[in-house]
Protein backbone atom coordinates (compact mmCIF):
# COMPACT_ATOMS: atom_id res chain seq x y z
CA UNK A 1 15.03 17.38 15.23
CA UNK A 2 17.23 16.37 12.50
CA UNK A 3 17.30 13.98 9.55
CA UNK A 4 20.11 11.18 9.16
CA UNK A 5 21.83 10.06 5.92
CA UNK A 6 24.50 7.65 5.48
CA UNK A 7 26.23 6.96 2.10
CA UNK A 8 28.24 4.07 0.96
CA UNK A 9 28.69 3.49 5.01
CA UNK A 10 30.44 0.24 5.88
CA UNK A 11 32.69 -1.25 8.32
CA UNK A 12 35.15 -4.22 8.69
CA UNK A 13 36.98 -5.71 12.09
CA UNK A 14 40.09 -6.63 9.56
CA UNK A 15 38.79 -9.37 7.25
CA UNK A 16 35.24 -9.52 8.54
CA UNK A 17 33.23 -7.55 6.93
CA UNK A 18 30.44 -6.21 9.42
CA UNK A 19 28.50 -3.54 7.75
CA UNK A 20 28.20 -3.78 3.81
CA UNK A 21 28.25 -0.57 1.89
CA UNK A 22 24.81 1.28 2.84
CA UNK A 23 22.79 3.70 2.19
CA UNK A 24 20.39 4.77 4.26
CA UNK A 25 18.14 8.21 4.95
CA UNK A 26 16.09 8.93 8.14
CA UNK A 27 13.85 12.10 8.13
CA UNK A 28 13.40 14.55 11.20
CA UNK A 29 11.41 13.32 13.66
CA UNK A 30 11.17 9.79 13.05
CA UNK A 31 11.02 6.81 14.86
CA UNK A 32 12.81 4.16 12.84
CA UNK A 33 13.25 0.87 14.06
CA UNK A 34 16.34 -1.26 13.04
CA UNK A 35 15.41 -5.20 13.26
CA UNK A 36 17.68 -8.06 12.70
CA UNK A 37 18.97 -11.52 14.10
CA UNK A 38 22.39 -11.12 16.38
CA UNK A 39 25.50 -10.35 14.67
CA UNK A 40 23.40 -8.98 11.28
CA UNK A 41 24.96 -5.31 12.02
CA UNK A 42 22.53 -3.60 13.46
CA UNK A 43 24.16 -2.47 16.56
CA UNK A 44 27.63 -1.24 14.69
CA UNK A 45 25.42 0.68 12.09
CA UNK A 46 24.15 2.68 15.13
CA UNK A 47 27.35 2.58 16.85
CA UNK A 48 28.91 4.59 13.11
CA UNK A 49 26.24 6.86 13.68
CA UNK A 50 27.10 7.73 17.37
CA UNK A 51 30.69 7.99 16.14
CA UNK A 52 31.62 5.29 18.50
CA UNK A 53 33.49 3.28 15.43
CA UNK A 54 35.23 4.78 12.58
CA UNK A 55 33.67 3.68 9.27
CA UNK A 56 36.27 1.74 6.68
CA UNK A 57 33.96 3.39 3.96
CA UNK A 58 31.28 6.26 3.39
CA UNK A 59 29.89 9.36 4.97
CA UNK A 60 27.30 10.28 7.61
CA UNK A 61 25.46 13.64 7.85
CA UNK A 62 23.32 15.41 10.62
CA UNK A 63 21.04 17.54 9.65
CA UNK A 64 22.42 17.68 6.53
CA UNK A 65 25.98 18.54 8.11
CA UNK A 66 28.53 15.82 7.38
CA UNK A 67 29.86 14.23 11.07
CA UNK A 68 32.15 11.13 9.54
CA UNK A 69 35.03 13.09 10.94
CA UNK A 70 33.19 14.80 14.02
CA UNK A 71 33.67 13.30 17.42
CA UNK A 72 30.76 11.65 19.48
CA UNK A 73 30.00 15.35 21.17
CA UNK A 74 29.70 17.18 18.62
CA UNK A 75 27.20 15.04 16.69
CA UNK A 76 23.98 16.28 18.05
CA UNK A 77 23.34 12.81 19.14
CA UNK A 78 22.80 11.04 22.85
CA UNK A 79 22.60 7.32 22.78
CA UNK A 80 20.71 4.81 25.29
CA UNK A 81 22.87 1.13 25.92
CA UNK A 82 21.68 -1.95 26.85
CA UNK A 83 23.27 -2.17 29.97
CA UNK A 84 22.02 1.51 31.05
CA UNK A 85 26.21 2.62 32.25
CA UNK A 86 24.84 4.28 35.10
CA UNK A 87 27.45 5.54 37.57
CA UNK A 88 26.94 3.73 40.80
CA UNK A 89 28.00 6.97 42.73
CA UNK A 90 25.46 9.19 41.98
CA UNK A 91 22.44 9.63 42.40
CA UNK A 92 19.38 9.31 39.83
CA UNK A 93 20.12 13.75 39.92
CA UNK A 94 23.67 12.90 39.61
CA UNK A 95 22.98 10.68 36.49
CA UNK A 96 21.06 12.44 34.67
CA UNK A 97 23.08 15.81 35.76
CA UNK A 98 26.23 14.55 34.17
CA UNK A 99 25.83 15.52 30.42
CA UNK A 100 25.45 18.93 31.19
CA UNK A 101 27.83 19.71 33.97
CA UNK A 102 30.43 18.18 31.69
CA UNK A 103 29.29 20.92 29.34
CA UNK A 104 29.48 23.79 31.35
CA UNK A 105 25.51 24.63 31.99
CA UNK A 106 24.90 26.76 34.46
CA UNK A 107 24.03 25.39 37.61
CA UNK A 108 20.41 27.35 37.09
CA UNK A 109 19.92 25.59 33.97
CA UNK A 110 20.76 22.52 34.82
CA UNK A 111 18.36 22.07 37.87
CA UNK A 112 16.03 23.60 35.95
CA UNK A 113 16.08 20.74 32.85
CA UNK A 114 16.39 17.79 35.16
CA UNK A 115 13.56 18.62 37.28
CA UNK A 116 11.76 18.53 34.06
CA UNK A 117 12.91 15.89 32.35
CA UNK A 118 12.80 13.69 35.62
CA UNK A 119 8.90 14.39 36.11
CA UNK A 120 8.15 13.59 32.10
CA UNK A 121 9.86 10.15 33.04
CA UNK A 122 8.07 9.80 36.58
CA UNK A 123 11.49 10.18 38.25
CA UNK A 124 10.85 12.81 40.26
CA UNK A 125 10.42 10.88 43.85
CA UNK A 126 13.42 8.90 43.02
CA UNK A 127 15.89 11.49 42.70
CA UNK A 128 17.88 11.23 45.55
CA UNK A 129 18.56 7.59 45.28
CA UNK A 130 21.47 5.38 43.88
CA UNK A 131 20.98 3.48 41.12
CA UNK A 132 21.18 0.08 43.18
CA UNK A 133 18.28 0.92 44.80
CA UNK A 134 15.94 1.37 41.72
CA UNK A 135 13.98 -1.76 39.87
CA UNK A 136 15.62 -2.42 35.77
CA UNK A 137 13.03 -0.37 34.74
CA UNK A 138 13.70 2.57 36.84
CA UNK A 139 17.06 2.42 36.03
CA UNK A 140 16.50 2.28 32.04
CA UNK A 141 14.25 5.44 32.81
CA UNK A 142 17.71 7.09 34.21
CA UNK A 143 19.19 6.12 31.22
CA UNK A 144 16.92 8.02 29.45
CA UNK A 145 16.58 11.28 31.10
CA UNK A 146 20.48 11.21 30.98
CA UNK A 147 20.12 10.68 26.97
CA UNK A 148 17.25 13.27 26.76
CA UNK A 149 18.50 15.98 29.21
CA UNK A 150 20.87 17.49 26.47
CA UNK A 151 18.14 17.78 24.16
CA UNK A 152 19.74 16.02 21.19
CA UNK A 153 19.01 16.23 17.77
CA UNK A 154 18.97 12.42 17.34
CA UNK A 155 18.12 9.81 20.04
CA UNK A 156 19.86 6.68 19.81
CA UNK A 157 19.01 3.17 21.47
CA UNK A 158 20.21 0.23 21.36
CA UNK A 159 18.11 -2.66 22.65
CA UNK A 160 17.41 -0.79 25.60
CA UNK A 161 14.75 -3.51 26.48
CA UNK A 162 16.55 -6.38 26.54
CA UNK A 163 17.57 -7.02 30.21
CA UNK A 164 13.43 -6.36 31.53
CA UNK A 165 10.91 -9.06 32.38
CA UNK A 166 8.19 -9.16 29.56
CA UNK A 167 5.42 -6.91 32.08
CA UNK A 168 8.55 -3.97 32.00
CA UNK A 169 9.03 -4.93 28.18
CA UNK A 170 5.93 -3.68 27.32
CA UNK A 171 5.40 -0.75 29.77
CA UNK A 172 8.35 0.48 28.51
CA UNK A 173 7.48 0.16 24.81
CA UNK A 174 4.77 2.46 26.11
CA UNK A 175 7.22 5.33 27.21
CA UNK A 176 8.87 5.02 24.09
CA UNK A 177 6.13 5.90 22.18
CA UNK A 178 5.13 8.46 24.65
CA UNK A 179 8.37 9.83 24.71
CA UNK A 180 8.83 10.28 20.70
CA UNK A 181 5.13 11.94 20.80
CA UNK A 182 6.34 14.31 23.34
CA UNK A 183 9.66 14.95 22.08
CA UNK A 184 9.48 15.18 18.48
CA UNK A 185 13.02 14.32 18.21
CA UNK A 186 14.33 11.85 15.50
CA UNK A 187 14.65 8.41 17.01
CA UNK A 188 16.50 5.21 15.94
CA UNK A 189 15.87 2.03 17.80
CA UNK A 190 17.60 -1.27 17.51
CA UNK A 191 16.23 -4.48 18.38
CA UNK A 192 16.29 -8.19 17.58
CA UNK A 193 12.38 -8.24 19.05
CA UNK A 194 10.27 -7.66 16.04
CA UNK A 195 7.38 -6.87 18.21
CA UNK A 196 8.94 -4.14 19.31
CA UNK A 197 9.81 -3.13 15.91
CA UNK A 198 5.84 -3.48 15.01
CA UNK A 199 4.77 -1.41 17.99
CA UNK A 200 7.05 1.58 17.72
CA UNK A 201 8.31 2.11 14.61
CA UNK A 202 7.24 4.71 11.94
CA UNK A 203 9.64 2.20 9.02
CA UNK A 204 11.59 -0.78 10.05
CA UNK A 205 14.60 -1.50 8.63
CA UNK A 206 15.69 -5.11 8.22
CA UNK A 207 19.27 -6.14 8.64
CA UNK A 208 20.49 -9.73 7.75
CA UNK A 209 24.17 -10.70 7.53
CA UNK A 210 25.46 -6.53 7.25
CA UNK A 211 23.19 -5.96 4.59
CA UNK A 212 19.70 -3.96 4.54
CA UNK A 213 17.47 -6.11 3.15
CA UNK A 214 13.92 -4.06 3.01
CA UNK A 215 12.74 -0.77 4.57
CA UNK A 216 9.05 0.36 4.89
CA UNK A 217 6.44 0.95 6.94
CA UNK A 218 5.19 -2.31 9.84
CA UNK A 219 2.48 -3.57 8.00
CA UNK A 220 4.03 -3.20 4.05
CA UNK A 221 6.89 -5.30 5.38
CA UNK A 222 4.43 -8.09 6.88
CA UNK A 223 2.46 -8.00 4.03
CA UNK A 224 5.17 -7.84 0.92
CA UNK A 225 8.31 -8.76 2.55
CA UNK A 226 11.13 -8.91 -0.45
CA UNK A 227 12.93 -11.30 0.60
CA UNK A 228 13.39 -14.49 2.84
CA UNK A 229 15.32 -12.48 5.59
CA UNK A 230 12.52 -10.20 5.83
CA UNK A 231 9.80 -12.89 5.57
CA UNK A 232 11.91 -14.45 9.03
CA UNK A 233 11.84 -10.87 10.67
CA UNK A 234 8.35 -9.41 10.90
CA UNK A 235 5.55 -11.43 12.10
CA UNK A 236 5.07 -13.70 15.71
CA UNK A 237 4.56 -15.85 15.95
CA UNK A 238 6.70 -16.63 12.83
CA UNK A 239 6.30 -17.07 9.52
CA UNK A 240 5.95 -20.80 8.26
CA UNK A 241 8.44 -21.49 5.40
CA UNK A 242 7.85 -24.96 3.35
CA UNK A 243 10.11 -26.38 0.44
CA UNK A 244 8.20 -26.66 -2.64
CA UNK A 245 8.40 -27.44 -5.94
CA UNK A 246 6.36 -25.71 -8.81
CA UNK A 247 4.12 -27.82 -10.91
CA UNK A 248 1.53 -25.19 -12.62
CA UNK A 249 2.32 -21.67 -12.89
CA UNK A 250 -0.36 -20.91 -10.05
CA UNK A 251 0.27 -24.02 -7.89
CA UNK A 252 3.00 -25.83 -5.64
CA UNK A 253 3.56 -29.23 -4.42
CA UNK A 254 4.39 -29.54 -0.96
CA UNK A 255 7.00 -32.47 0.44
CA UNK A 256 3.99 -34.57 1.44
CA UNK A 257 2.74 -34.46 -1.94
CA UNK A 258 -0.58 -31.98 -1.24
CA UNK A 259 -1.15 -29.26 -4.12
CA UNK A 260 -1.48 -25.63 -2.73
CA UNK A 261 -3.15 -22.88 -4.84
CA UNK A 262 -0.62 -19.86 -5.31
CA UNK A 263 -1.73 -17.53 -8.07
CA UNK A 264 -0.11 -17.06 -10.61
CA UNK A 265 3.53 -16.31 -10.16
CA UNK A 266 5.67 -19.45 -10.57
CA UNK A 267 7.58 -21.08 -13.17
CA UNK A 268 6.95 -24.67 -13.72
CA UNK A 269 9.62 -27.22 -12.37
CA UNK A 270 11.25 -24.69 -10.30
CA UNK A 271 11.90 -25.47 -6.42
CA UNK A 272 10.87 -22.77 -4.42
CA UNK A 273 9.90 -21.70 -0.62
CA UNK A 274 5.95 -21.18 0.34
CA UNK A 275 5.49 -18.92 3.08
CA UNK A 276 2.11 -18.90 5.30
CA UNK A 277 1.78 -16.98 8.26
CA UNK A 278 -0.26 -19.45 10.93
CA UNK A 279 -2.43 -16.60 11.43
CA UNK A 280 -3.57 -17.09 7.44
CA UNK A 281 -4.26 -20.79 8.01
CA UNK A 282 -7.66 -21.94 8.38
CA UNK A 283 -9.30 -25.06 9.50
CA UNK A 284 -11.10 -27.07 5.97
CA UNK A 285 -11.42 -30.72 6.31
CA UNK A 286 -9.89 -31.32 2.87
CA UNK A 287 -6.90 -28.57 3.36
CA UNK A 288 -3.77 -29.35 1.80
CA UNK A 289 -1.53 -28.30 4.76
CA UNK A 290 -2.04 -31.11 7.77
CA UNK A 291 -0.28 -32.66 10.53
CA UNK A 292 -0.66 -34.05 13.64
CA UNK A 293 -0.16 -31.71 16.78
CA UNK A 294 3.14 -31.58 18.60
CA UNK A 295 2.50 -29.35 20.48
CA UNK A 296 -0.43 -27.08 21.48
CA UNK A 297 -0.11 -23.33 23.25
CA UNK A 298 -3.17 -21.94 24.74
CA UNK A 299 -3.18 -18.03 25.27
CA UNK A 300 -6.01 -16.42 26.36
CA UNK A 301 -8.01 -15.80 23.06
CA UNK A 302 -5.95 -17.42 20.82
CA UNK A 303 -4.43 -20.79 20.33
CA UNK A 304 -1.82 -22.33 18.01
CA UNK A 305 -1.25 -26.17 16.75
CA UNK A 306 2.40 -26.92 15.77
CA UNK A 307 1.92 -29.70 13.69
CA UNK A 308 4.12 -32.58 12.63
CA UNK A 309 7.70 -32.58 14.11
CA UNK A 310 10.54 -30.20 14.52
CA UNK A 311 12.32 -28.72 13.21
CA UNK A 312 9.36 -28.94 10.24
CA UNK A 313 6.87 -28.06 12.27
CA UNK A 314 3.99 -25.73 10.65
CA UNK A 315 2.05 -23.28 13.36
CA UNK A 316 -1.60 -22.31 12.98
CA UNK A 317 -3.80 -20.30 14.71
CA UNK A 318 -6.87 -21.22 16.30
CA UNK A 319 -9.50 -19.78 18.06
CA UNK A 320 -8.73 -19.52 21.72
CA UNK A 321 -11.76 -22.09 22.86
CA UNK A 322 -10.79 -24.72 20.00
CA UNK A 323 -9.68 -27.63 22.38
CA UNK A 324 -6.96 -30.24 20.41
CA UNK A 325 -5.46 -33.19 21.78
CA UNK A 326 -1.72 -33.88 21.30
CA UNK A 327 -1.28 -36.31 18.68
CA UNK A 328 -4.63 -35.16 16.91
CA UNK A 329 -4.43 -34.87 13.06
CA UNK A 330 -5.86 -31.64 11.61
CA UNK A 331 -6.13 -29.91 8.27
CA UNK A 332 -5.74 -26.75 7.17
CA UNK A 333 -6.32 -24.23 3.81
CA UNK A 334 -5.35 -21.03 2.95
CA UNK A 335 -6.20 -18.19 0.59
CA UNK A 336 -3.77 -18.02 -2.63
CA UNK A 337 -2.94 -14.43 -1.69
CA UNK A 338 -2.38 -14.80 1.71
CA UNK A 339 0.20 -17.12 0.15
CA UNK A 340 4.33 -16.12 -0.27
CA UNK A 341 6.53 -17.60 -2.83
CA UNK A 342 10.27 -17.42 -2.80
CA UNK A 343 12.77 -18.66 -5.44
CA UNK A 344 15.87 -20.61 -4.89
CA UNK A 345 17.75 -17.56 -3.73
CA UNK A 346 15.12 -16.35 -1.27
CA UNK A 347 13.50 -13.38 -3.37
CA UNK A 348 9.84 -12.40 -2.75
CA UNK A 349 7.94 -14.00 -6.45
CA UNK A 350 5.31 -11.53 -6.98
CA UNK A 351 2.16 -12.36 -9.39
């Protein structure tokens, strides 16, 4: 295990800046997840930390060993891709073989750690295949035991997920957190899903156009997310966000003219953003929010109502045997602090 600081770390592609100066710590043995829409800079933070790119500013340490300068091998890391990079020659011992032939193990050794490794991953019976003859999962599994086989200090993966049906999605976010239980090793895991982020991770981290914009725990984020960006991230479905103006220091108006109860936390005139989360939404025959339905997703033991028409369309959740009829009108309340307000520059207004 090992922790991971950066410091000041940043990173441009000439003029575009990709990665604003951050700082960031990890401790040993966690399992941080990094979450953010495509192009935020999630995947070149993690790529810095690899030592895949060269940073235009700031430092990285290692177990408190500074790496900025170190190459890729001698890091302490192993990294997981998207696209698993497999070699098509060799076979799922080949694979996961490779890391420490290239390093001189003795041959001893080396059978030794990928028959182990192999049967933690249930990849025993599939040793002597090619990869094309293994499902996406199996091969992501591969891609693993390669990572794992050199016992690294860090464990690095970058929306390893992606390119599985949603039935592998989530048997694999199983493994995961398997995996980090079993390993102990310090994990960092990036993803645009923020399920996955919610299911995994020990803190998220939220990324939004190279900046970090919040990092805690899951559930601190969902509840008090600082910001706008963080507001969008956690939470699915997501988050509804309505224009507003103030008009009492514990009360907004909403476009259609209906008054919603707030708390106190706003300043009079100001425009501002509500947030509700359609789980938070209840059904009240004289509830401010209302709308008729759009559109209407039944799933299993919950429902939700998307009401009025895109791309203003508020979501609430509904009891799985509510039955609604498109083009129904419904109403809706909710609790002043299950309420978020955000000012004109998208920052969390606390009571």
């Amino acid at each position: 295990m090992a922790s991971v600081s950066v410091s000041g770390l940043a990173k441009s592609f000439g003029d575009t800046h990709v990665l604003s100066p951050t700082d960031l710590t990890i401790e040993d043995g966690e399992f941080v997840v990094i979450v953010g829409p495509s192009g935020c800079g999630k995947s070149t933070l993690l790529r810095l930390i690899a030592g895949l790119e060269t940073p235009s500013a700031g430092r990285i340490a290692i177990g408190g060993r500074d790496v900025t300068d170190a190459a890729p091998a001698d890091r302490g890391v192993a990294m997981v891709f998207q696209s698993y990079a497999l070699y098509p020659h060799l076979t799922v011992a080949g694979n996961i073989a490779f890391p420490l032939k290239v390093a001189g193990r003795p041959k001893h050794e080396i059978a030794e750690r990928v028959a182990a490794v192999a049967a933690s991953l249930d990849l025993t019976d599939l040793l002597d295949r090619k990869p094309r003859a293994l499902s996406g999962g199996q091969r992501q599994r591969v891609s693993i035991a390669r990572a794992i086989v050199r016992q690294p200090k860090v464990l690095l993966l970058d929306e390893p997920l992606s390119n599985l049906d949603s039935e592998l999605r989530v048997r694999m976010r199983h493994e995961f957190a398997r995996l980090h239980q079993q390993l102990g090793a310090t994990m960092i895991y990036v993803t645009h899903d923020q399920l996955e982020a919610m299911t995994l991770a020990n803190r998220i981290v939220v990324m939004a156009k190279g900046r970090v914009e919040q990092v805690g725990a899951p559930l601190d984020l969902y509840a008090r997310p600082a910001n706008l960006a963080v507001a969008k991230a956690i939470g699915s479905p997501a988050i509804n966000l309505i224009p507003v103006t103030v008009v009492a220091p514990d009360a907004v108006r909403l476009p259609d003219g209906a008054i919603v109860n707030v708390g106190a936390r706003g300043v009079t005139g100001s425009v501002a953003t509500l947030g509700i989360r359609p789980e938070h939404l209840f059904a009240a025959d004289d509830g401010p929010i209302a709308g008729a339905v759009e559109l209407f997703e039944r799933l299993g033991p919950l429902s939700f109502a998307h009401l009025g028409t895109r791309p203003d369309t508020i979501v609430a959740q509904l009891p799985g045997d509510r039955r609604v009829t498109l083009g129904e009108p419904l109403r809706f309340g909710v609790d002043p602090t299950d309420t978020h307000l955000f000012d004109a520059e998208g920052r969390a207004i606390t009571p």
